[in-house]
PDB file of N, CA and C in Angstrom:
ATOM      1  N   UNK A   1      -6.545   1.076   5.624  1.00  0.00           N
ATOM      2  CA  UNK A   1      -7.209   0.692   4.402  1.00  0.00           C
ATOM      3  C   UNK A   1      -7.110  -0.825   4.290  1.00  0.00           C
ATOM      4  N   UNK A   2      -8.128  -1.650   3.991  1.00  0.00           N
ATOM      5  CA  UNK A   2      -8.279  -2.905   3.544  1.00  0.00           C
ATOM      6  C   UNK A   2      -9.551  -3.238   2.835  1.00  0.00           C
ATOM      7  N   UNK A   3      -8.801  -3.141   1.783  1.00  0.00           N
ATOM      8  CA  UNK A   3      -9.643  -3.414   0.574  1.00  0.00           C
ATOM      9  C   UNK A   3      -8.956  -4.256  -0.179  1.00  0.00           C
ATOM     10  N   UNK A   4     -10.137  -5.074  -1.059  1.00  0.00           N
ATOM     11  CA  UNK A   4      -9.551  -5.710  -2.703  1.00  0.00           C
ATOM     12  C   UNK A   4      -9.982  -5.003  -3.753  1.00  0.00           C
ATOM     13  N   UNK A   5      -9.255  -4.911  -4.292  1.00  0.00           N
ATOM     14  CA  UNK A   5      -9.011  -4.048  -6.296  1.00  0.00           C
ATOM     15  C   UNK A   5      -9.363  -5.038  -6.642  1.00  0.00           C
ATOM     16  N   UNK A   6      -9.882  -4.537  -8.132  1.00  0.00           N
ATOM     17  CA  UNK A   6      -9.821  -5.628  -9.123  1.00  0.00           C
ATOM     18  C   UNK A   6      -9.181  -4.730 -10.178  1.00  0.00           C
ATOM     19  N   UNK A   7      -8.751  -5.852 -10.979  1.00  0.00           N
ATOM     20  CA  UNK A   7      -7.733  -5.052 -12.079  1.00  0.00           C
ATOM     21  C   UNK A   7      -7.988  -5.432 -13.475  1.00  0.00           C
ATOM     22  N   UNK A   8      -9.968  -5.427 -13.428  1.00  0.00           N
ATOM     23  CA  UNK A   8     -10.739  -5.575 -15.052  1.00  0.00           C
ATOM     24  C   UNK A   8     -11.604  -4.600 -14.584  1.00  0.00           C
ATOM     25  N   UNK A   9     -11.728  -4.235 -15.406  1.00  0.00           N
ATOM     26  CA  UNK A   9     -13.236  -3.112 -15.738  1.00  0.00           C
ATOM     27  C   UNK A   9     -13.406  -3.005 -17.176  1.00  0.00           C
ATOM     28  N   UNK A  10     -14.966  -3.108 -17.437  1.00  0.00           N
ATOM     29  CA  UNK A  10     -15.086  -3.103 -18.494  1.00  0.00           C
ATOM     30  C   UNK A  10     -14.709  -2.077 -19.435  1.00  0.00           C
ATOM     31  N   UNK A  11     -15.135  -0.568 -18.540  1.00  0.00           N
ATOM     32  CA  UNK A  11     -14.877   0.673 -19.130  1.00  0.00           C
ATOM     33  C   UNK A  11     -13.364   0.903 -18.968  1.00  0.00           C
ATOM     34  N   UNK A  12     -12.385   0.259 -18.645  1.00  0.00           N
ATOM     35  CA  UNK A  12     -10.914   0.495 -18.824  1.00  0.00           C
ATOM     36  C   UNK A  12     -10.481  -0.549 -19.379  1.00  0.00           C
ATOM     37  N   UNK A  13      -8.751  -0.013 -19.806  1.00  0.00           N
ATOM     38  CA  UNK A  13      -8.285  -0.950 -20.413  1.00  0.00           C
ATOM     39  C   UNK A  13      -7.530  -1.500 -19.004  1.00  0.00           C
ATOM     40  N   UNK A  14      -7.167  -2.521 -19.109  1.00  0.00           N
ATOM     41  CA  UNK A  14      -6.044  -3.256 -17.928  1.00  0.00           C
ATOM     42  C   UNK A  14      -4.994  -2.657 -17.158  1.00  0.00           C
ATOM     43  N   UNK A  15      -4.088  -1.660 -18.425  1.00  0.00           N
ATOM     44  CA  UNK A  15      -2.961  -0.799 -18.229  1.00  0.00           C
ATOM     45  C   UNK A  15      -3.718   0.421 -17.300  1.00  0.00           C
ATOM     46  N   UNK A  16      -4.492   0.817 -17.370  1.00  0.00           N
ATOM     47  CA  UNK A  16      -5.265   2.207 -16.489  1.00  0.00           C
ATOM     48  C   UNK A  16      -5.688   2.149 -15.692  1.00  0.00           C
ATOM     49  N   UNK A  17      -6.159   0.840 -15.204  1.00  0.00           N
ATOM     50  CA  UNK A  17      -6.947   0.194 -13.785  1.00  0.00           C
ATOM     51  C   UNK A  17      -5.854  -0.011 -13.072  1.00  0.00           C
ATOM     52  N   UNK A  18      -4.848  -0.746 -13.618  1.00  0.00           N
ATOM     53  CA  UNK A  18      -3.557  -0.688 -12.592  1.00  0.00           C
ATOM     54  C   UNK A  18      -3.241   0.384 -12.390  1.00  0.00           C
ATOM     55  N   UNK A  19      -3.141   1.721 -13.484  1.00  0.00           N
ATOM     56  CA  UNK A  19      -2.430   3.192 -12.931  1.00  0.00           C
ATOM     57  C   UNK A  19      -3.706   3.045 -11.543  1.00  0.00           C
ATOM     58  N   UNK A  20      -5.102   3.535 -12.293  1.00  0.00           N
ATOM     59  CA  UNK A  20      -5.920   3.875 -11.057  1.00  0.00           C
ATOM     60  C   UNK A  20      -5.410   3.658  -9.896  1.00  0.00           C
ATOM     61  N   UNK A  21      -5.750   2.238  -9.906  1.00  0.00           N
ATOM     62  CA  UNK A  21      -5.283   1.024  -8.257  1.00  0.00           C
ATOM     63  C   UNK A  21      -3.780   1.881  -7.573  1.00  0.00           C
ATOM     64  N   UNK A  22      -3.157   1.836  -8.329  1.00  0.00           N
ATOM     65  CA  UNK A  22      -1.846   2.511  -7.750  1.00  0.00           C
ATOM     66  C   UNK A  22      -2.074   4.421  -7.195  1.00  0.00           C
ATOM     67  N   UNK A  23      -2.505   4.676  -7.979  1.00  0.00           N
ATOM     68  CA  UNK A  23      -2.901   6.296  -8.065  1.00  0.00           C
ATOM     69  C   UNK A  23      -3.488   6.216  -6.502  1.00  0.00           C
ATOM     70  N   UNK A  24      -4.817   5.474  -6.571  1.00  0.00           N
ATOM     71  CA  UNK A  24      -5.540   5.654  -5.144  1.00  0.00           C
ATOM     72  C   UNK A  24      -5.047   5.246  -4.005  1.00  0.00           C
ATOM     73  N   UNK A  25      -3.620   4.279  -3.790  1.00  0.00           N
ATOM     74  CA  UNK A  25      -2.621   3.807  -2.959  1.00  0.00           C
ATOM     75  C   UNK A  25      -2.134   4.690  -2.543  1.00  0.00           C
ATOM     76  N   UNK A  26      -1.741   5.539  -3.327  1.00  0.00           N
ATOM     77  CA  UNK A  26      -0.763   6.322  -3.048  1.00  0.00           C
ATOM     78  C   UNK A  26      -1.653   7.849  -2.801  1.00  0.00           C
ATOM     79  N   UNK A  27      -2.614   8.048  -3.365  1.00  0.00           N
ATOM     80  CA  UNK A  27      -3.469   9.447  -2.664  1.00  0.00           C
ATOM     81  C   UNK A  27      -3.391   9.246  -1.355  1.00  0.00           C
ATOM     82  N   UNK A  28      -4.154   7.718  -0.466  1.00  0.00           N
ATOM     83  CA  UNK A  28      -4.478   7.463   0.493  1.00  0.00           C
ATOM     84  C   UNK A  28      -2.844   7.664   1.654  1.00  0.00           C
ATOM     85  N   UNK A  29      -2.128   7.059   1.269  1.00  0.00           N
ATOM     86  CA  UNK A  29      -0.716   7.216   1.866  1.00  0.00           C
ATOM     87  C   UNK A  29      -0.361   8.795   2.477  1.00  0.00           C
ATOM     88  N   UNK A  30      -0.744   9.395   1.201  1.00  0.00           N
ATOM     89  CA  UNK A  30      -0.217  10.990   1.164  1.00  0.00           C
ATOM     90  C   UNK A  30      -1.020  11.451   2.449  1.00  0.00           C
ATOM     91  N   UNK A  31      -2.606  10.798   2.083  1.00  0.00           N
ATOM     92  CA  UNK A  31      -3.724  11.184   3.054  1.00  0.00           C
ATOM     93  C   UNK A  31      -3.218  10.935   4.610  1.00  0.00           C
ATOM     94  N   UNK A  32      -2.867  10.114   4.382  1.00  0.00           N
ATOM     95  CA  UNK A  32      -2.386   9.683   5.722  1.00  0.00           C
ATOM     96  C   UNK A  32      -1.367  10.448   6.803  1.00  0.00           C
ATOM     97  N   UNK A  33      -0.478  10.611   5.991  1.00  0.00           N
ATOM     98  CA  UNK A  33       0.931  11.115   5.728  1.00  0.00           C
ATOM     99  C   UNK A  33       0.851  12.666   6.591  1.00  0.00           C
ATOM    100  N   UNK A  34      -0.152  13.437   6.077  1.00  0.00           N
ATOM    101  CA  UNK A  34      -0.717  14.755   6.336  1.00  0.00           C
ATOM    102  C   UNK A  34      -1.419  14.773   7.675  1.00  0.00           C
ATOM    103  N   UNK A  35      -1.536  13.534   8.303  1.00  0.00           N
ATOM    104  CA  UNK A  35      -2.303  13.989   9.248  1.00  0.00           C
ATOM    105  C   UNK A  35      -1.426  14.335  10.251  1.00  0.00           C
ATOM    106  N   UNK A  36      -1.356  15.062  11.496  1.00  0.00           N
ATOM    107  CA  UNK A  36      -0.580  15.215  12.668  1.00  0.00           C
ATOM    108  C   UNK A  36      -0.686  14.037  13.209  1.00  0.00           C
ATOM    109  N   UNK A  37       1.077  13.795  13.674  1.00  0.00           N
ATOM    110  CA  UNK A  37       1.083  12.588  14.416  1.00  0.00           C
ATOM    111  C   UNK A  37       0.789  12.934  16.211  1.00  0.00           C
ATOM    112  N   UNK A  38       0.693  11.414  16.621  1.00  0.00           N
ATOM    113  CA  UNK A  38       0.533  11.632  17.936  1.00  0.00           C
ATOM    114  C   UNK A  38       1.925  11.791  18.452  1.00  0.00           C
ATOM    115  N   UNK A  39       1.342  12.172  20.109  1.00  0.00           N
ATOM    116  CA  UNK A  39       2.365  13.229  20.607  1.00  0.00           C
ATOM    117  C   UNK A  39       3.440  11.876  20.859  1.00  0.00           C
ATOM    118  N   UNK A  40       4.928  12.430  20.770  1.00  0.00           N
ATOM    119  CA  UNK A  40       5.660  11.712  21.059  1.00  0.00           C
ATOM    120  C   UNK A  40       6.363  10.675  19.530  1.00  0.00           C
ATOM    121  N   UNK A  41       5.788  11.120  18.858  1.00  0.00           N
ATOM    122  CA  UNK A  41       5.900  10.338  17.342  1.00  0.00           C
ATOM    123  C   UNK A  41       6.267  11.571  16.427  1.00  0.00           C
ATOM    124  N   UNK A  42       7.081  10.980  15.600  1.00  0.00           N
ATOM    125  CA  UNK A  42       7.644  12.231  14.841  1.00  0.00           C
ATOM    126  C   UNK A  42       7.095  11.768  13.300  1.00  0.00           C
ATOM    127  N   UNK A  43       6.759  10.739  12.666  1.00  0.00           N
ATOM    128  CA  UNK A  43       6.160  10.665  11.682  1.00  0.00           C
ATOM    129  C   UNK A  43       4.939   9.267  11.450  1.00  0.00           C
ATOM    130  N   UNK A  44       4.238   8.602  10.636  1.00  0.00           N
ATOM    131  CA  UNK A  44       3.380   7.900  10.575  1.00  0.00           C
ATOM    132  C   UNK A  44       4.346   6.618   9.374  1.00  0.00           C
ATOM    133  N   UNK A  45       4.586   5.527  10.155  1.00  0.00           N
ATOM    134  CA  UNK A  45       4.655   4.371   9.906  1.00  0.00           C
ATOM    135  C   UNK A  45       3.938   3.712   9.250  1.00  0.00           C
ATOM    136  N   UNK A  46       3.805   2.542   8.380  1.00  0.00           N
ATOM    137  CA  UNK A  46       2.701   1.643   7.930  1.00  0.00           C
ATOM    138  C   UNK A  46       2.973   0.303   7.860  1.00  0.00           C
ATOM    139  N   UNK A  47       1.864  -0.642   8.275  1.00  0.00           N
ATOM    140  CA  UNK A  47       1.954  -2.091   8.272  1.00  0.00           C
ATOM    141  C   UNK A  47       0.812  -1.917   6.891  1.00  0.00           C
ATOM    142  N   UNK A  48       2.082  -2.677   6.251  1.00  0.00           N
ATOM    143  CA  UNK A  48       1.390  -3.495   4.712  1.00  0.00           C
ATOM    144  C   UNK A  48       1.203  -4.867   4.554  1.00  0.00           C
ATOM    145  N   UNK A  49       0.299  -4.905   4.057  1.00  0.00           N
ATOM    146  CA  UNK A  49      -0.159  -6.427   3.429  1.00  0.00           C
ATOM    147  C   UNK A  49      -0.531  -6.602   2.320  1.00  0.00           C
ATOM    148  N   UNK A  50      -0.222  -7.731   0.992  1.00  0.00           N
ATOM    149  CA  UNK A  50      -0.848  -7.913   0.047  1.00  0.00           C
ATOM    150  C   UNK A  50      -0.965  -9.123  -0.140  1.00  0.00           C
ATOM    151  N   UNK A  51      -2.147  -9.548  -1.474  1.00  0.00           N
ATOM    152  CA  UNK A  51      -1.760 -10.897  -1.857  1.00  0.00           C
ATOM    153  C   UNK A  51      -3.456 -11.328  -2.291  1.00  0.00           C
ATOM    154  N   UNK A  52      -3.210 -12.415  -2.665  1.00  0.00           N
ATOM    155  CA  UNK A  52      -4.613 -12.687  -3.582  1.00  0.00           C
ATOM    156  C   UNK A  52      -5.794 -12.710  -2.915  1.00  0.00           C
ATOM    157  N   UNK A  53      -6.068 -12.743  -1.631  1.00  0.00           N
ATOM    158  CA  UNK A  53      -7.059 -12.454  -0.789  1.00  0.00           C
ATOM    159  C   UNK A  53      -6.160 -12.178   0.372  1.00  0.00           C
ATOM    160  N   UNK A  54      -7.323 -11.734   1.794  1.00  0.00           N
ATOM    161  CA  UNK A  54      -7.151 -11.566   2.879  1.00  0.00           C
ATOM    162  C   UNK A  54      -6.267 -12.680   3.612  1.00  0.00           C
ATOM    163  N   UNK A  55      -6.701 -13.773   3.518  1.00  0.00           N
ATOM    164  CA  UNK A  55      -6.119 -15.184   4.287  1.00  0.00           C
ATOM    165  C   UNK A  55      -4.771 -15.082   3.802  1.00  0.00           C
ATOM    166  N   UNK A  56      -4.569 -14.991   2.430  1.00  0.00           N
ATOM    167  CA  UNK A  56      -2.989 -15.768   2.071  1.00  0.00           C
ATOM    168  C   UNK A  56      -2.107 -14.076   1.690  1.00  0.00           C
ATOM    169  N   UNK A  57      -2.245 -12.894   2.346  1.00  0.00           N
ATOM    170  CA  UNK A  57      -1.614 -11.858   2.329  1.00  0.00           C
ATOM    171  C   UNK A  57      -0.194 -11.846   3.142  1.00  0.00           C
ATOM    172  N   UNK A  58       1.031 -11.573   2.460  1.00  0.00           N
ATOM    173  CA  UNK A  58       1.596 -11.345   3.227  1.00  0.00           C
ATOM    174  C   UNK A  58       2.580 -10.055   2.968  1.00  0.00           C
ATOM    175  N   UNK A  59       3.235  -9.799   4.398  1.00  0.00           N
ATOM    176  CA  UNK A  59       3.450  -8.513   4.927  1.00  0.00           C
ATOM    177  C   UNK A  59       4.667  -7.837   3.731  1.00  0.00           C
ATOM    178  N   UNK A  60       4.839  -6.710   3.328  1.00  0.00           N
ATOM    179  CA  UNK A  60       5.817  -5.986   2.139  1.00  0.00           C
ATOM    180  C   UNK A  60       6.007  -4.362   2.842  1.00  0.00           C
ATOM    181  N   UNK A  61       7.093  -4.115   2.639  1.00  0.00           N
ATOM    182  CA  UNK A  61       7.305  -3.155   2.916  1.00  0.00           C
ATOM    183  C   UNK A  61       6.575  -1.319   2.119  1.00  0.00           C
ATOM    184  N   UNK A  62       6.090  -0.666   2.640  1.00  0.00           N
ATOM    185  CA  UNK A  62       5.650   0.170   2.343  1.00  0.00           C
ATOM    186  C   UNK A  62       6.379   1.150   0.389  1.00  0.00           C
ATOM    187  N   UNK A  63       7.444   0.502   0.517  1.00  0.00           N
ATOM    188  CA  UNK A  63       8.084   0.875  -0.981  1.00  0.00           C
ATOM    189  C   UNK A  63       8.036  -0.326  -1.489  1.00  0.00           C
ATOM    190  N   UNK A  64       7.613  -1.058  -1.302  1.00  0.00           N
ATOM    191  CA  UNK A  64       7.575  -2.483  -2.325  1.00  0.00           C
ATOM    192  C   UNK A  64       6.173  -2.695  -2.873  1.00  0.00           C
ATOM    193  N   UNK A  65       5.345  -1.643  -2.434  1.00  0.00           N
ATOM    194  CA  UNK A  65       3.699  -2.037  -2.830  1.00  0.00           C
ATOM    195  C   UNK A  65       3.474  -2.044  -4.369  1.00  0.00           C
ATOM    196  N   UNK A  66       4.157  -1.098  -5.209  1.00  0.00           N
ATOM    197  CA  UNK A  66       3.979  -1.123  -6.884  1.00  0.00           C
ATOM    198  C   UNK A  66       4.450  -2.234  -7.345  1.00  0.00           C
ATOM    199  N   UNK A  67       5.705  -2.644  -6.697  1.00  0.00           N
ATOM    200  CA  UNK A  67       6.788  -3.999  -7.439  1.00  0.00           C
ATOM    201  C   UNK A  67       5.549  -4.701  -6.548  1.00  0.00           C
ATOM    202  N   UNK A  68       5.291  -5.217  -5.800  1.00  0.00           N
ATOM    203  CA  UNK A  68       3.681  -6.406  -5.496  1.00  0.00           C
ATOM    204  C   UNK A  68       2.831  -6.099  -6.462  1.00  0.00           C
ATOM    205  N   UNK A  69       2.132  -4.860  -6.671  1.00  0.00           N
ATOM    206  CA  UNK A  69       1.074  -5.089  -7.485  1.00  0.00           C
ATOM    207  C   UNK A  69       1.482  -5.194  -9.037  1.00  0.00           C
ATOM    208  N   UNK A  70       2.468  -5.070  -9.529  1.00  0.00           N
ATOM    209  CA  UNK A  70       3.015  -5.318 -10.510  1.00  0.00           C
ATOM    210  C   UNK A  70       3.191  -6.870 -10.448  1.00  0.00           C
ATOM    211  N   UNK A  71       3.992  -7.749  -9.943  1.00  0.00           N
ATOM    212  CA  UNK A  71       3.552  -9.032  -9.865  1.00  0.00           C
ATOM    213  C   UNK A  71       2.259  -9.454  -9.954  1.00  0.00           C
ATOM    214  N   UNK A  72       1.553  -9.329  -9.596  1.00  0.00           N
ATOM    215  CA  UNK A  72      -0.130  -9.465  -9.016  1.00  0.00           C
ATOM    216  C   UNK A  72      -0.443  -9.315 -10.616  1.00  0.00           C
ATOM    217  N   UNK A  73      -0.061  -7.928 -10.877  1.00  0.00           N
ATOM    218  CA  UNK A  73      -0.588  -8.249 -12.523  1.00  0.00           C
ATOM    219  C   UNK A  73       0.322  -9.469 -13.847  1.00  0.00           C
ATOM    220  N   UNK A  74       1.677  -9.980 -13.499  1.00  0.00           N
ATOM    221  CA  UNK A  74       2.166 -10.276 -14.172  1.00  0.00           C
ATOM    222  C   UNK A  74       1.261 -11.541 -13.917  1.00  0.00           C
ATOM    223  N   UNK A  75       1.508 -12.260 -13.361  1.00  0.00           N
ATOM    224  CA  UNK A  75       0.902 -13.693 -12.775  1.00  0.00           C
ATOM    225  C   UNK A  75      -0.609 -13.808 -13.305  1.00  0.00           C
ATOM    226  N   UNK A  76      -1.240 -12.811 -13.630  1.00  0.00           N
ATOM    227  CA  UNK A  76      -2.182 -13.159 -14.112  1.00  0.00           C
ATOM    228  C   UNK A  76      -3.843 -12.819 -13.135  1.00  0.00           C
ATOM    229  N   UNK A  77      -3.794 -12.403 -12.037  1.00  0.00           N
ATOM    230  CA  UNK A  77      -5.208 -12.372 -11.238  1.00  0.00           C
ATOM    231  C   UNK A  77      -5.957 -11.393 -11.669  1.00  0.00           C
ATOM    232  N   UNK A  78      -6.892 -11.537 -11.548  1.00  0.00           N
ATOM    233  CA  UNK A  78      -8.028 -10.356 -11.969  1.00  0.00           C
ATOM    234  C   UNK A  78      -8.101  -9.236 -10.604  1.00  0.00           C
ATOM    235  N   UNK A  79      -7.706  -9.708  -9.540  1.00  0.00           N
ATOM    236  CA  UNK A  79      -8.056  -9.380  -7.941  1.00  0.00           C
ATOM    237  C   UNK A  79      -6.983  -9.358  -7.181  1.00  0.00           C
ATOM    238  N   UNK A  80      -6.681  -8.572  -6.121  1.00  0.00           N
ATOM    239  CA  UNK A  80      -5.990  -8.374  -4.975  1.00  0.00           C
ATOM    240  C   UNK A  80      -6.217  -7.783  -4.103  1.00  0.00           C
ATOM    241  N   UNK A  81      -5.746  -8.359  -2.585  1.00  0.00           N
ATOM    242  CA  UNK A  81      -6.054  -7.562  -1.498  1.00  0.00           C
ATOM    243  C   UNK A  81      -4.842  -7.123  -0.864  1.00  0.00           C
ATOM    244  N   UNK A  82      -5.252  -5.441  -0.381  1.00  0.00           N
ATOM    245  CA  UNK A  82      -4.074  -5.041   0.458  1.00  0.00           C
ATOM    246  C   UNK A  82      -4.931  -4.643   1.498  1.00  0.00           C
ATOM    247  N   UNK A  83      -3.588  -4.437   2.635  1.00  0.00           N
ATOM    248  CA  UNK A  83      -3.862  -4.214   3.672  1.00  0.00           C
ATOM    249  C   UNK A  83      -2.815  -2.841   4.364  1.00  0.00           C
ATOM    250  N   UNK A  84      -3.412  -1.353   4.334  1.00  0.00           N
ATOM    251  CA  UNK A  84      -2.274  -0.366   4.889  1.00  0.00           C
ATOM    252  C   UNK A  84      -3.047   0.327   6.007  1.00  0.00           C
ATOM    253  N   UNK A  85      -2.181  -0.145   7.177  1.00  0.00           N
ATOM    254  CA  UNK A  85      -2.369   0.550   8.714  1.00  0.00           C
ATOM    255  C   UNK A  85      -0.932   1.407   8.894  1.00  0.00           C
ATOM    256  N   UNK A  86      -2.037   2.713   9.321  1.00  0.00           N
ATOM    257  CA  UNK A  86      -0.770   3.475   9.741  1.00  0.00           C
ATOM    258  C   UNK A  86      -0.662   3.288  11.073  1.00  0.00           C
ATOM    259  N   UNK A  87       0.620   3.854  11.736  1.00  0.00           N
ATOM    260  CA  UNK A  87       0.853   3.862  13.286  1.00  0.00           C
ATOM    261  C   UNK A  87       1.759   4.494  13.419  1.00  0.00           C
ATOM    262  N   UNK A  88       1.859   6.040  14.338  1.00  0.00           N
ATOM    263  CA  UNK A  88       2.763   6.566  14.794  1.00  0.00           C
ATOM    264  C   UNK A  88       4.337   6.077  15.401  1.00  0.00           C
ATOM    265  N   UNK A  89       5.124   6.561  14.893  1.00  0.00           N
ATOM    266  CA  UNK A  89       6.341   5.793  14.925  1.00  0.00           C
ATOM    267  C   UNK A  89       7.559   7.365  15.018  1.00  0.00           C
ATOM    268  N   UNK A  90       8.468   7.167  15.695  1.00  0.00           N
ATOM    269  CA  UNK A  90       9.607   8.008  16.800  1.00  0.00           C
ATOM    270  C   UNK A  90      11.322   7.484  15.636  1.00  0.00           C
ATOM    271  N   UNK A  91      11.767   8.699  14.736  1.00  0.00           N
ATOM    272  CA  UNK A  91      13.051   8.292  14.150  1.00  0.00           C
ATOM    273  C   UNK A  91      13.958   7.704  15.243  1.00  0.00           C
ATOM    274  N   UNK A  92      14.892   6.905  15.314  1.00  0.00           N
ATOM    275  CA  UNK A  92      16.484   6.946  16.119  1.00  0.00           C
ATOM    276  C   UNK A  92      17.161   7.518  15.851  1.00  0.00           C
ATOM    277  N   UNK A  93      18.070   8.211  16.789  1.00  0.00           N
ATOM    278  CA  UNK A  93      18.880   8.958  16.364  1.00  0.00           C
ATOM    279  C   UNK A  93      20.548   8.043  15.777  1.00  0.00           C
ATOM    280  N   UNK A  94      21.199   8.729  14.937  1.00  0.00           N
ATOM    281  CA  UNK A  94      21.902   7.629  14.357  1.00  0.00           C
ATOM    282  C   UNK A  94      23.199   8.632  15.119  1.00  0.00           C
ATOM    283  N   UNK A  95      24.328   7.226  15.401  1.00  0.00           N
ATOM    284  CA  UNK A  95      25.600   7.487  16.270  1.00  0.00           C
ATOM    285  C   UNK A  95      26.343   8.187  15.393  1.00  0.00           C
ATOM    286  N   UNK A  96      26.600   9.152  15.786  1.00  0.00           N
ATOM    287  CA  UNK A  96      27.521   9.833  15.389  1.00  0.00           C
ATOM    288  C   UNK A  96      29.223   9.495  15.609  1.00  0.00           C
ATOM    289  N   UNK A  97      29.872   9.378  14.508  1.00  0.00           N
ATOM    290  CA  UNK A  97      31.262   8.825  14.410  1.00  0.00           C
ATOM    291  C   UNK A  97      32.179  10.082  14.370  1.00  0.00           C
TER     292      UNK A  97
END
């Protein structure tokens, strides 16, 4: 997914466009989430990006996307762009003590 939101609409209030924006983040994730991974991968990874356009985006971790777009709204922009690529990705196994 790479798209920009905007976070005015006339027919909403401010507070609901952000739920929206977030709501459809997170459908798409789930969407994602559901698909079968490729072979050799045990779940689906994501490279995130946000930030006031494409050029000046930078990279946030996949649980940090609400606390970003929550900034995004504090600061004041009408607009933001994210950026979520999934990619098959293999757990480690953790050492056992």
């Amino acid at each position: 997914m790479k798209k920009t939101f905007k976070l005015t609409d006339p027919k909403k209030a401010p507070a609901r466009q952000v739920e929206f924006v977030k709501h459809e983040i997170k459908k798409y994730l789930a969407r994602e989430r559901r698909k079968t991974p490729e072979k050799g991968a045990d779940y689906w990874d994501f490279d995130c990006k946000i930030g006031k356009e494409e050029a000046t985006a930078t990279v946030v971790h996949v649980a940090e996307i609400n606390k970003s777009i929550d900034q995004v709204v504090t600061s004041g922009d009408e607009q933001f762009y994210i950026e979520i690529i999934a990619k098959p990705a293999r757990r480690a196994k953790m050492d056992p003590k």
